[in-house]
Protein backbone atom coordinates (compact mmCIF):
# COMPACT_ATOMS: atom_id res chain seq x y z
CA UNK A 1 4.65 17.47 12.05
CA UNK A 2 3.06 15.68 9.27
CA UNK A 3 4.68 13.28 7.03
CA UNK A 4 4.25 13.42 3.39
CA UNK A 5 2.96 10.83 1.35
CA UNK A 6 4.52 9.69 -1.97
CA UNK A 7 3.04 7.16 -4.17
CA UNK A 8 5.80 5.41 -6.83
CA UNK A 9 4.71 4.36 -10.34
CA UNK A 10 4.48 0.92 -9.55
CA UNK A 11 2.20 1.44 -6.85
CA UNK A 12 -0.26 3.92 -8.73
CA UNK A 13 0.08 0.82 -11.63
CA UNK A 14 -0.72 -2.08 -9.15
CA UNK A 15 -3.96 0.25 -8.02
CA UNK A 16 -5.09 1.23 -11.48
CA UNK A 17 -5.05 -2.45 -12.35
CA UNK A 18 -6.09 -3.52 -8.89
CA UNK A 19 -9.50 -1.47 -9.09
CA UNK A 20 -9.87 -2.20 -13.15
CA UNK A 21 -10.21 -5.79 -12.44
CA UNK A 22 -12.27 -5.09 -9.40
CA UNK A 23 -15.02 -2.74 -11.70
CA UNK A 24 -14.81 -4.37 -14.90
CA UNK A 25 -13.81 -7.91 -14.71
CA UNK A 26 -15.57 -8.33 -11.40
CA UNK A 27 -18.65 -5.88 -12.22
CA UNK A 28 -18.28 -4.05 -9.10
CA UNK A 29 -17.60 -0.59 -9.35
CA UNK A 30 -18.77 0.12 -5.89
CA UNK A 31 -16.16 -2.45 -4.44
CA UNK A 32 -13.73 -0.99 -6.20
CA UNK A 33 -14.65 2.76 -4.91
CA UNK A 34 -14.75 1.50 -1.81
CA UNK A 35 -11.12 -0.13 -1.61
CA UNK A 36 -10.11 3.45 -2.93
CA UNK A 37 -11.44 5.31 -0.45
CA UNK A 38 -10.30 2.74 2.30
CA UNK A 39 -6.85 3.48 0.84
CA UNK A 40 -7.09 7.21 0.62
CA UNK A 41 -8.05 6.78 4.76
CA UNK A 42 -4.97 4.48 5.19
CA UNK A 43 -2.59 7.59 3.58
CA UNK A 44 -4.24 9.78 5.77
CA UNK A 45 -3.70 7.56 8.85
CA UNK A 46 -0.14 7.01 7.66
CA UNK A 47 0.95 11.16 7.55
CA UNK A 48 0.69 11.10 11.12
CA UNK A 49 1.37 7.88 12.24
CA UNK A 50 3.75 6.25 9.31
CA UNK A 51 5.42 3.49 11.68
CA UNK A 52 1.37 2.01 12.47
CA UNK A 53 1.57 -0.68 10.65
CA UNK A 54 4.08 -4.00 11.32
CA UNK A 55 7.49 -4.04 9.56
CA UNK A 56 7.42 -7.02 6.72
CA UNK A 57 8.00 -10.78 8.37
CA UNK A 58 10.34 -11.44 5.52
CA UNK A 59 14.08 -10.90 6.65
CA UNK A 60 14.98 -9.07 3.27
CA UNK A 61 12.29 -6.82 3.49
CA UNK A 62 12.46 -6.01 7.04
CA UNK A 63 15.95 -4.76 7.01
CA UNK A 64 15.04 -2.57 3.90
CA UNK A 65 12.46 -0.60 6.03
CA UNK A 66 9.52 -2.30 4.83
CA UNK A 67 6.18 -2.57 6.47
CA UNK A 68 3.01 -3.76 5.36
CA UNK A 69 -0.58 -2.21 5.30
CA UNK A 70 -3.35 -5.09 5.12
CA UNK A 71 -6.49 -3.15 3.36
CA UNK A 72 -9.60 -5.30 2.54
CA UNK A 73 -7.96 -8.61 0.56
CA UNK A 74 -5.08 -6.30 -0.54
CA UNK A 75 -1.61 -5.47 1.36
CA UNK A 76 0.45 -1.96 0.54
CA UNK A 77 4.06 -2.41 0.81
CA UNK A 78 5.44 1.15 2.23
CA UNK A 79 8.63 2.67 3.57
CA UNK A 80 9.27 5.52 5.31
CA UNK A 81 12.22 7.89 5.06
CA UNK A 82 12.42 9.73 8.30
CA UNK A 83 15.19 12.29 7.30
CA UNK A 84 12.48 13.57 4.39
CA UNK A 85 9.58 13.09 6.54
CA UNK A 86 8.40 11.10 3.68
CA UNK A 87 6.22 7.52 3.50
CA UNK A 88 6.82 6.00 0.15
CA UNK A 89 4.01 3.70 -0.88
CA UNK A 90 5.70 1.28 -3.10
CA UNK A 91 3.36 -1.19 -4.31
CA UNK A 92 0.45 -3.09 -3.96
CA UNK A 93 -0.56 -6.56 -4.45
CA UNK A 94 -3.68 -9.41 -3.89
CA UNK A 95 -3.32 -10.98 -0.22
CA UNK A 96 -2.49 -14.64 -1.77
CA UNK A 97 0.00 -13.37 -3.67
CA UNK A 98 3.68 -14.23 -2.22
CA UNK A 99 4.40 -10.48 -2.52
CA UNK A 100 8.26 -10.77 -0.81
CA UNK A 101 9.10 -13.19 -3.81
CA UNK A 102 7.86 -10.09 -6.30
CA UNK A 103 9.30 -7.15 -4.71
């Protein structure tokens, strides 16, 4: 059985300004389709395998559920809610960022 995939508001806010910078600050469009469409694979992957990807190294984050999805220079923070059969994509941020410090 599948596994749903929800995205919050935080998450679809970190991508919309993810891929704007990507397209218009960086001129690349096509770089920022192309992260897109990596990520639309990863929610695929993730409705039948949600527990793929490693649980968060940071203590706090790893007894909240938390794992981490490394796609191109970015890393999805997800959780999964086995009772609802649900993966909640939570947010995303830039690989140098110190993401467990912003969650």
């Amino acid at each position: 059985m599948n596994y749903n995939i929800s995205v919050t508001n935080l998450a679809m806010h970190d991508l919309a300004n993810i891929t704007r910078y990507i397209s218009e600050e960086l001129c690349n469009p096509t770089a920022a389709t192309s992260l897109l469409d990596t990520i639309d694979d990863c929610y695929k992957n993730l409705e039948t395998m949600p527990m793929m990807f490693e649980r968060c190294n940071n203590s706090r984050l790893r007894d909240m559920g938390y794992r981490r999805a490394v796609i191109k220079n970015y890393i999805m923070v997800y959780r999964i809610a086995e009772s609802e059969r649900t993966v909640y994509i939570l947010r995303f941020f830039y690989g140098a960022q110190e993401y467990e410090k912003l969650i």
